[in-house]
PDB file of N, CA and C in Angstrom:
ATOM      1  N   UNK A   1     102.208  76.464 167.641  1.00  0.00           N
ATOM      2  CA  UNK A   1     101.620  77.067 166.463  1.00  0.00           C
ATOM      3  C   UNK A   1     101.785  78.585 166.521  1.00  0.00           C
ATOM      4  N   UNK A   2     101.508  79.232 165.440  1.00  0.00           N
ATOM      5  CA  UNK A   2     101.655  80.650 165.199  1.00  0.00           C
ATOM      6  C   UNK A   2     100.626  81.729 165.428  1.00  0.00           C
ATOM      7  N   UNK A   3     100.411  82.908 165.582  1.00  0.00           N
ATOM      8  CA  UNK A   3      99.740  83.429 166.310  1.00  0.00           C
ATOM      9  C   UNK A   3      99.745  84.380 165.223  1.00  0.00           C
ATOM     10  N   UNK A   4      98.158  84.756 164.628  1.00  0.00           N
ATOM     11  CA  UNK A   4      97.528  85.743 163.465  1.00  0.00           C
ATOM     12  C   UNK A   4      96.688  86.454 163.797  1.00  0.00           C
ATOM     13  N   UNK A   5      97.124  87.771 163.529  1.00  0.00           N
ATOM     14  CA  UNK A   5      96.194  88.582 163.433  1.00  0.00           C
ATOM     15  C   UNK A   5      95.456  89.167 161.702  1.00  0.00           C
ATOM     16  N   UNK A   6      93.853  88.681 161.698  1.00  0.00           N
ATOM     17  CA  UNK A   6      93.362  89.104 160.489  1.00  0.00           C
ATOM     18  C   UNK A   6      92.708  89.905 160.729  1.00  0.00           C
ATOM     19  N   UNK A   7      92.912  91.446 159.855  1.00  0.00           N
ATOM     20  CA  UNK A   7      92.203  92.653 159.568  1.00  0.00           C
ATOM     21  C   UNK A   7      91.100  92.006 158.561  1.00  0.00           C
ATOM     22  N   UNK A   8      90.138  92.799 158.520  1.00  0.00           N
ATOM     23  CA  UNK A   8      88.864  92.765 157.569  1.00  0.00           C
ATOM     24  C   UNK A   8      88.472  91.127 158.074  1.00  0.00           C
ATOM     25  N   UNK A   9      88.302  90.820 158.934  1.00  0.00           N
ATOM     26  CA  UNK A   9      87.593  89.749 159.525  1.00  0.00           C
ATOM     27  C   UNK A   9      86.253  89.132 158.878  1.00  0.00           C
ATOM     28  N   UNK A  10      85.353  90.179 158.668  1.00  0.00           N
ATOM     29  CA  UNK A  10      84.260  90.035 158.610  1.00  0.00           C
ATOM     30  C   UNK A  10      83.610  90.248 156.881  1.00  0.00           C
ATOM     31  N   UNK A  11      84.917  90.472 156.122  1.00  0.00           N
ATOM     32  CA  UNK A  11      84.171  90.550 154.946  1.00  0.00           C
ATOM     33  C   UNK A  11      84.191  89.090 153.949  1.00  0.00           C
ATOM     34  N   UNK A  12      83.980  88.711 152.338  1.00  0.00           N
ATOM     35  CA  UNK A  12      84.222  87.960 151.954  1.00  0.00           C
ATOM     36  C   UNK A  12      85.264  87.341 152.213  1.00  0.00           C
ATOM     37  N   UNK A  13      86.461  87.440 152.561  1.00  0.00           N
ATOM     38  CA  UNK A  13      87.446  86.514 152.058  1.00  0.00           C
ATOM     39  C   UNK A  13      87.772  86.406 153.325  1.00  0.00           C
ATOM     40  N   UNK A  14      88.179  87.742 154.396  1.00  0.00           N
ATOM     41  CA  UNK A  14      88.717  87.418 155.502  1.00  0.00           C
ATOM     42  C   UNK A  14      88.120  86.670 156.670  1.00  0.00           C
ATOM     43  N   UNK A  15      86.919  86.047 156.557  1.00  0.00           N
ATOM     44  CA  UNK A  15      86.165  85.369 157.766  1.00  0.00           C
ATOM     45  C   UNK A  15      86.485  83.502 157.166  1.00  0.00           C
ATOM     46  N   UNK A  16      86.665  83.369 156.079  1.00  0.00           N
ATOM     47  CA  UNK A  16      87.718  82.010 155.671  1.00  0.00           C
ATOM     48  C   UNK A  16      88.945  82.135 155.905  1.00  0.00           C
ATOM     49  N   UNK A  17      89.918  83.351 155.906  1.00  0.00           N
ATOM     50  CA  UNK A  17      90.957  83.253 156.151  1.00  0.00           C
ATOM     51  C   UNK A  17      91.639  82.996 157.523  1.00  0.00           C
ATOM     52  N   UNK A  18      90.294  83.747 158.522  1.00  0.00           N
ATOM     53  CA  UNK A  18      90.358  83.510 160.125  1.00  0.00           C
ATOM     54  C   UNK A  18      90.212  81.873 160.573  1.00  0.00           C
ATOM     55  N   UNK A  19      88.773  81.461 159.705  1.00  0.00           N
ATOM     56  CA  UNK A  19      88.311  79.949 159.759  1.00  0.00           C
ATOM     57  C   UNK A  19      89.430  79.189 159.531  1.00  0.00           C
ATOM     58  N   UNK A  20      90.332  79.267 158.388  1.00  0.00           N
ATOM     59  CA  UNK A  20      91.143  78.399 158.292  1.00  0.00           C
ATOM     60  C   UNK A  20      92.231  78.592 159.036  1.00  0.00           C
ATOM     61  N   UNK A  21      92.929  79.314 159.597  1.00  0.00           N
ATOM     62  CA  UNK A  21      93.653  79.411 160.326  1.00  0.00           C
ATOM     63  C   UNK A  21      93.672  79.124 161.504  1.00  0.00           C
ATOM     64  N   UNK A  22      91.948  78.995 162.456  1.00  0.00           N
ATOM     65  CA  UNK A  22      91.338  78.375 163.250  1.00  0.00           C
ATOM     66  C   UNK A  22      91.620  76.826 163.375  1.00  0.00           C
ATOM     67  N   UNK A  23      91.111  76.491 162.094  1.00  0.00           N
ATOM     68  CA  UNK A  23      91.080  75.038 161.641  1.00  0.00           C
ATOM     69  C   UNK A  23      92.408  74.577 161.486  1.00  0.00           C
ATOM     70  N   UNK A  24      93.616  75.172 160.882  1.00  0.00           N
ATOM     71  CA  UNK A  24      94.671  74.718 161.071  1.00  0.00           C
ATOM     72  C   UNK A  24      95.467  74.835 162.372  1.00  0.00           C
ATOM     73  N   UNK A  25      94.660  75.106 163.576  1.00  0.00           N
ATOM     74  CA  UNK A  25      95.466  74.676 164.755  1.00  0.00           C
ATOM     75  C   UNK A  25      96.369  76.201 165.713  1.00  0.00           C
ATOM     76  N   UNK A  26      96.121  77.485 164.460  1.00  0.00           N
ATOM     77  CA  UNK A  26      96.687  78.144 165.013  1.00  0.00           C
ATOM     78  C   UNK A  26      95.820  79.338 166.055  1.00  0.00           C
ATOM     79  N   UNK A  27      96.792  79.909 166.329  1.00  0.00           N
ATOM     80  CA  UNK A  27      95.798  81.093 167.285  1.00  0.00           C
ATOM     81  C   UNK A  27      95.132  82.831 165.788  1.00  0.00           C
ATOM     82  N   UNK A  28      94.241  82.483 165.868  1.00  0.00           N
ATOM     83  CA  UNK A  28      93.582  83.672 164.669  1.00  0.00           C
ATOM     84  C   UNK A  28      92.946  85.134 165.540  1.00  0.00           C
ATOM     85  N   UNK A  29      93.627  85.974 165.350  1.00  0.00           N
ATOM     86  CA  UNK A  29      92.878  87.267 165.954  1.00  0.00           C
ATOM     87  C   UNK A  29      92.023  88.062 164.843  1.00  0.00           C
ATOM     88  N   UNK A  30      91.171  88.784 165.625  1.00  0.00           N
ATOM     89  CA  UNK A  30      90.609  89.304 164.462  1.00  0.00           C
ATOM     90  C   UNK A  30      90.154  91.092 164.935  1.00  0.00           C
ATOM     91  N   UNK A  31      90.794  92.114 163.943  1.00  0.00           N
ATOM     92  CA  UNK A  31      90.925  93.229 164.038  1.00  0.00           C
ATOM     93  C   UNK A  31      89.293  93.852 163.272  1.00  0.00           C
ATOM     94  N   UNK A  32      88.135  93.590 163.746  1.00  0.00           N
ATOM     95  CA  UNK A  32      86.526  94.035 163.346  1.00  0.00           C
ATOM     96  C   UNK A  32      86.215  95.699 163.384  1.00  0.00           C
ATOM     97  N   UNK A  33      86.013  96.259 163.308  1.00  0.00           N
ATOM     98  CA  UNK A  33      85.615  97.442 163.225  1.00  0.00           C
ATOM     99  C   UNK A  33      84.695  97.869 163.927  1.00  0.00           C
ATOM    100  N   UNK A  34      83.773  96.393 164.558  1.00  0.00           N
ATOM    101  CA  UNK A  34      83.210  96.533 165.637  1.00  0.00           C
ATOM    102  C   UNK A  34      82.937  95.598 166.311  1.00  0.00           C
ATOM    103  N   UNK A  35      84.070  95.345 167.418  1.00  0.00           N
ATOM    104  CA  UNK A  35      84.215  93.827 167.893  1.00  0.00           C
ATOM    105  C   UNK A  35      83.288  93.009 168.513  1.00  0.00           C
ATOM    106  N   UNK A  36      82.187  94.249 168.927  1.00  0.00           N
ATOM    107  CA  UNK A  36      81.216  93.558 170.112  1.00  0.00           C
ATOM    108  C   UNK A  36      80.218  93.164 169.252  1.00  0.00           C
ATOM    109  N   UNK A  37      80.128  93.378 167.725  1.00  0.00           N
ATOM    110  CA  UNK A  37      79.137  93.380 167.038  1.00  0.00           C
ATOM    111  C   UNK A  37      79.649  92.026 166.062  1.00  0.00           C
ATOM    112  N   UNK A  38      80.836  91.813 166.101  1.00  0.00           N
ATOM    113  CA  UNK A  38      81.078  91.089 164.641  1.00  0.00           C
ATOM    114  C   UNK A  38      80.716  89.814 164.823  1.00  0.00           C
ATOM    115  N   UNK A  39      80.438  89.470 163.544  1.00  0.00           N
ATOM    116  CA  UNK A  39      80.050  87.893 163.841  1.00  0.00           C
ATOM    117  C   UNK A  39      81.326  86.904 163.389  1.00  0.00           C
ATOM    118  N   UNK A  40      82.526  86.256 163.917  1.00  0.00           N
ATOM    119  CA  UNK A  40      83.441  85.682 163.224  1.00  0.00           C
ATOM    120  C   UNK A  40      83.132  84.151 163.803  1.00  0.00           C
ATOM    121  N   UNK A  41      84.229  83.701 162.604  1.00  0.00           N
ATOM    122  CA  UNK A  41      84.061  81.698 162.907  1.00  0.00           C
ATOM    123  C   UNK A  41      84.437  81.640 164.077  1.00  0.00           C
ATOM    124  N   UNK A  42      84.231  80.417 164.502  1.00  0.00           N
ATOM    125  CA  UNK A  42      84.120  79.623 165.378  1.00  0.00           C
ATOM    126  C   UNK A  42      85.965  79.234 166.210  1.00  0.00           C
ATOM    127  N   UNK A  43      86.709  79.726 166.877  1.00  0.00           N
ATOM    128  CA  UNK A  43      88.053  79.548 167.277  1.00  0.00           C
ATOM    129  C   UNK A  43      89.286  80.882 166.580  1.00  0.00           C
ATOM    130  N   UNK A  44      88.215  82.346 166.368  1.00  0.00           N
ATOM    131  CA  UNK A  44      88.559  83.403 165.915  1.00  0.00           C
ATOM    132  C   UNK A  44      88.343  84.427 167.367  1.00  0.00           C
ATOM    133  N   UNK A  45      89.058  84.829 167.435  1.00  0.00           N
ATOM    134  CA  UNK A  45      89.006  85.900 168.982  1.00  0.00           C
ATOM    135  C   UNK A  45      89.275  87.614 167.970  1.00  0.00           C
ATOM    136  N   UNK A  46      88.433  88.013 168.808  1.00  0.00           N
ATOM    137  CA  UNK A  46      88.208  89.216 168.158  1.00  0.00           C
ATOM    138  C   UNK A  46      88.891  90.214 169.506  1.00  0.00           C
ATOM    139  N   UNK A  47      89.365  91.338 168.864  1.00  0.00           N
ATOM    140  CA  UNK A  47      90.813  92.095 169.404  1.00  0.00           C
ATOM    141  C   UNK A  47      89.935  93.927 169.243  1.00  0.00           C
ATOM    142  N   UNK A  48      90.173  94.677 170.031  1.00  0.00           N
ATOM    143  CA  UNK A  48      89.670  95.888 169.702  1.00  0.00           C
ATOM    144  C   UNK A  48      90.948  96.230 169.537  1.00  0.00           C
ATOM    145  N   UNK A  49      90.766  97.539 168.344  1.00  0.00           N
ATOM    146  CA  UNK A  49      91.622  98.399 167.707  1.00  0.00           C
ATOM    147  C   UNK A  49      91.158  99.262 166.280  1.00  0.00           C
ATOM    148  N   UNK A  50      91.582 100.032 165.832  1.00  0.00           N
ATOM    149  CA  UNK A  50      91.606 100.273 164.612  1.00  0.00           C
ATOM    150  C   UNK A  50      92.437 100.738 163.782  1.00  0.00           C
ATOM    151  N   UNK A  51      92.554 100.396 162.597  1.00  0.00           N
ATOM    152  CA  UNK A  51      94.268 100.706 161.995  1.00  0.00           C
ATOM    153  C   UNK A  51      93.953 102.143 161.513  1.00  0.00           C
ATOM    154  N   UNK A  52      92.859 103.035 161.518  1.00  0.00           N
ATOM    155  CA  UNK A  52      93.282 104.199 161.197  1.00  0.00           C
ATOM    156  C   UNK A  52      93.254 105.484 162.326  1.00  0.00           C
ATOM    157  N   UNK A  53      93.052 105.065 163.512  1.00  0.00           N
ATOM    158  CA  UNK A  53      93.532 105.299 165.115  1.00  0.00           C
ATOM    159  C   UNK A  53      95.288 105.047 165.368  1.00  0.00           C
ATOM    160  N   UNK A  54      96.136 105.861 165.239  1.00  0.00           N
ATOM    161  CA  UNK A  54      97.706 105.345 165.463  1.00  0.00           C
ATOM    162  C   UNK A  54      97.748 104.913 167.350  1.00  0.00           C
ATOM    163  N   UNK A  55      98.304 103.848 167.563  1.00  0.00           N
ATOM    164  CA  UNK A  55      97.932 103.699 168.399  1.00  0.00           C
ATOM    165  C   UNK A  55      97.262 102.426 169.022  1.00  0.00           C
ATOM    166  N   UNK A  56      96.226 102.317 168.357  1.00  0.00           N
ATOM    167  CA  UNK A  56      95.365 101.365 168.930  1.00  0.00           C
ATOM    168  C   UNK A  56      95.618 100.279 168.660  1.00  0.00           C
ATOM    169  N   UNK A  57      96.293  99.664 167.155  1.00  0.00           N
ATOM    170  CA  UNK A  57      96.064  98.525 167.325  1.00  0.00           C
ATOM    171  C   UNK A  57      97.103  97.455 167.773  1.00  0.00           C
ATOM    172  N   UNK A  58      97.992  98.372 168.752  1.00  0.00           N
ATOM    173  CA  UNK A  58      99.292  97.784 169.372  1.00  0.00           C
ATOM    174  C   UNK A  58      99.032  96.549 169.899  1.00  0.00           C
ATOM    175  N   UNK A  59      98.119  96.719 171.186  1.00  0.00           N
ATOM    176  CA  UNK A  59      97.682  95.740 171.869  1.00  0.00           C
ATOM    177  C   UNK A  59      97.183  94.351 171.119  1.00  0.00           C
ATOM    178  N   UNK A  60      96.347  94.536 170.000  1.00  0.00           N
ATOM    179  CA  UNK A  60      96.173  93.307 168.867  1.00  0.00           C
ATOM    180  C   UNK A  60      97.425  92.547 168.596  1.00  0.00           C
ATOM    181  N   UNK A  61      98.178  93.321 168.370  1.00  0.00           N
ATOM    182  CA  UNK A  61      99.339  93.188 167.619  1.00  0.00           C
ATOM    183  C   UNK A  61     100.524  92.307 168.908  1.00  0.00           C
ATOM    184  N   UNK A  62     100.165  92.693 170.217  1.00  0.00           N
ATOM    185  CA  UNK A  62     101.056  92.180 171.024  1.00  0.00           C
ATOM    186  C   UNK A  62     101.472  90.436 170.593  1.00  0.00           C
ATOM    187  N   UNK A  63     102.706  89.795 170.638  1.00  0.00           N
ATOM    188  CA  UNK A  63     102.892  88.559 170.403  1.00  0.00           C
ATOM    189  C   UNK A  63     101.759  87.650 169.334  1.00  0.00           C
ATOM    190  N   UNK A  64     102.014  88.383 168.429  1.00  0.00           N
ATOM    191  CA  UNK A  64     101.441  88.269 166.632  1.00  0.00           C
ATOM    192  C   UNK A  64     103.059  87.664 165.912  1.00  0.00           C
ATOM    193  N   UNK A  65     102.605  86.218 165.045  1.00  0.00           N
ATOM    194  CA  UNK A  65     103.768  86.219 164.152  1.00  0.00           C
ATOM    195  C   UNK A  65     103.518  86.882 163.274  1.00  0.00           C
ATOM    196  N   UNK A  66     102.249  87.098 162.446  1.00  0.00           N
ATOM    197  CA  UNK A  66     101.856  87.278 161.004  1.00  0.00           C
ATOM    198  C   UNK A  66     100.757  88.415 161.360  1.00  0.00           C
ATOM    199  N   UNK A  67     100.557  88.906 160.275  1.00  0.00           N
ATOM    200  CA  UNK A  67      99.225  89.524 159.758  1.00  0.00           C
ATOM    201  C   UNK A  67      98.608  89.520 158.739  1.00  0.00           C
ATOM    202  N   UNK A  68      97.317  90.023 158.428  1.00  0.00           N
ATOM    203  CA  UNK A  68      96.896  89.579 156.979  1.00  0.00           C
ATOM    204  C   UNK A  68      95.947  90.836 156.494  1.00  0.00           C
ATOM    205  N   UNK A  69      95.990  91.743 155.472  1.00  0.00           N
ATOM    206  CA  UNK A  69      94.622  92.128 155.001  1.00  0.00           C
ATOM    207  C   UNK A  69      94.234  91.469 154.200  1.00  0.00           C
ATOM    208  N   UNK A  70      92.799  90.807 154.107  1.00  0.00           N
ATOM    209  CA  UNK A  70      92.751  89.824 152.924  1.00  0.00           C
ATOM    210  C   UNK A  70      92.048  90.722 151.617  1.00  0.00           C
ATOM    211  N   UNK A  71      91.935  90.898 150.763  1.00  0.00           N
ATOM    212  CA  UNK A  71      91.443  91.397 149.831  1.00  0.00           C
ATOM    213  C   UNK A  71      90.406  90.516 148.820  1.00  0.00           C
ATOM    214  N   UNK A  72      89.414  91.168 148.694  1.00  0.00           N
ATOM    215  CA  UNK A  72      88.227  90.368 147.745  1.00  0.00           C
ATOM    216  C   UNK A  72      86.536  90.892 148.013  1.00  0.00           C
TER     217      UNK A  72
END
């Protein structure tokens, strides 16, 4: 299976987009704004970084097929 990293984890749309991607079997990362704090679904691994830090969110990003900002 494929390996995702989802930005905005924790808002409306992106904590279903992590879930389902969970649920469909794949590996879901999740880029939080505050990882030790966030609350994500259940088979969502949460990644420190931030995309407006250049830099940081390499390591997230290591062996990622996809990414996602979800919008909503």
């Amino acid at each position: 299976m494929s390996t995702f990293l989802v930005t905005g984890p924790t808002g409306n749309v992106g904590r279903h987009v992590g879930s389902a991607l969970s649920a469909a079997g794949h590996e879901a990362r999740a880029l939080p704004r505050g990882p030790a704090s966030a609350v994500l679904p259940h088979g969502v691994t949460a990644v420190r970084g931030d995309l407006s830090s250049p830099g940081t969110p390499a390591p997230a990003l290591r062996d990622v097929d996809s990414w996602t900002r979800p919008s909503g």
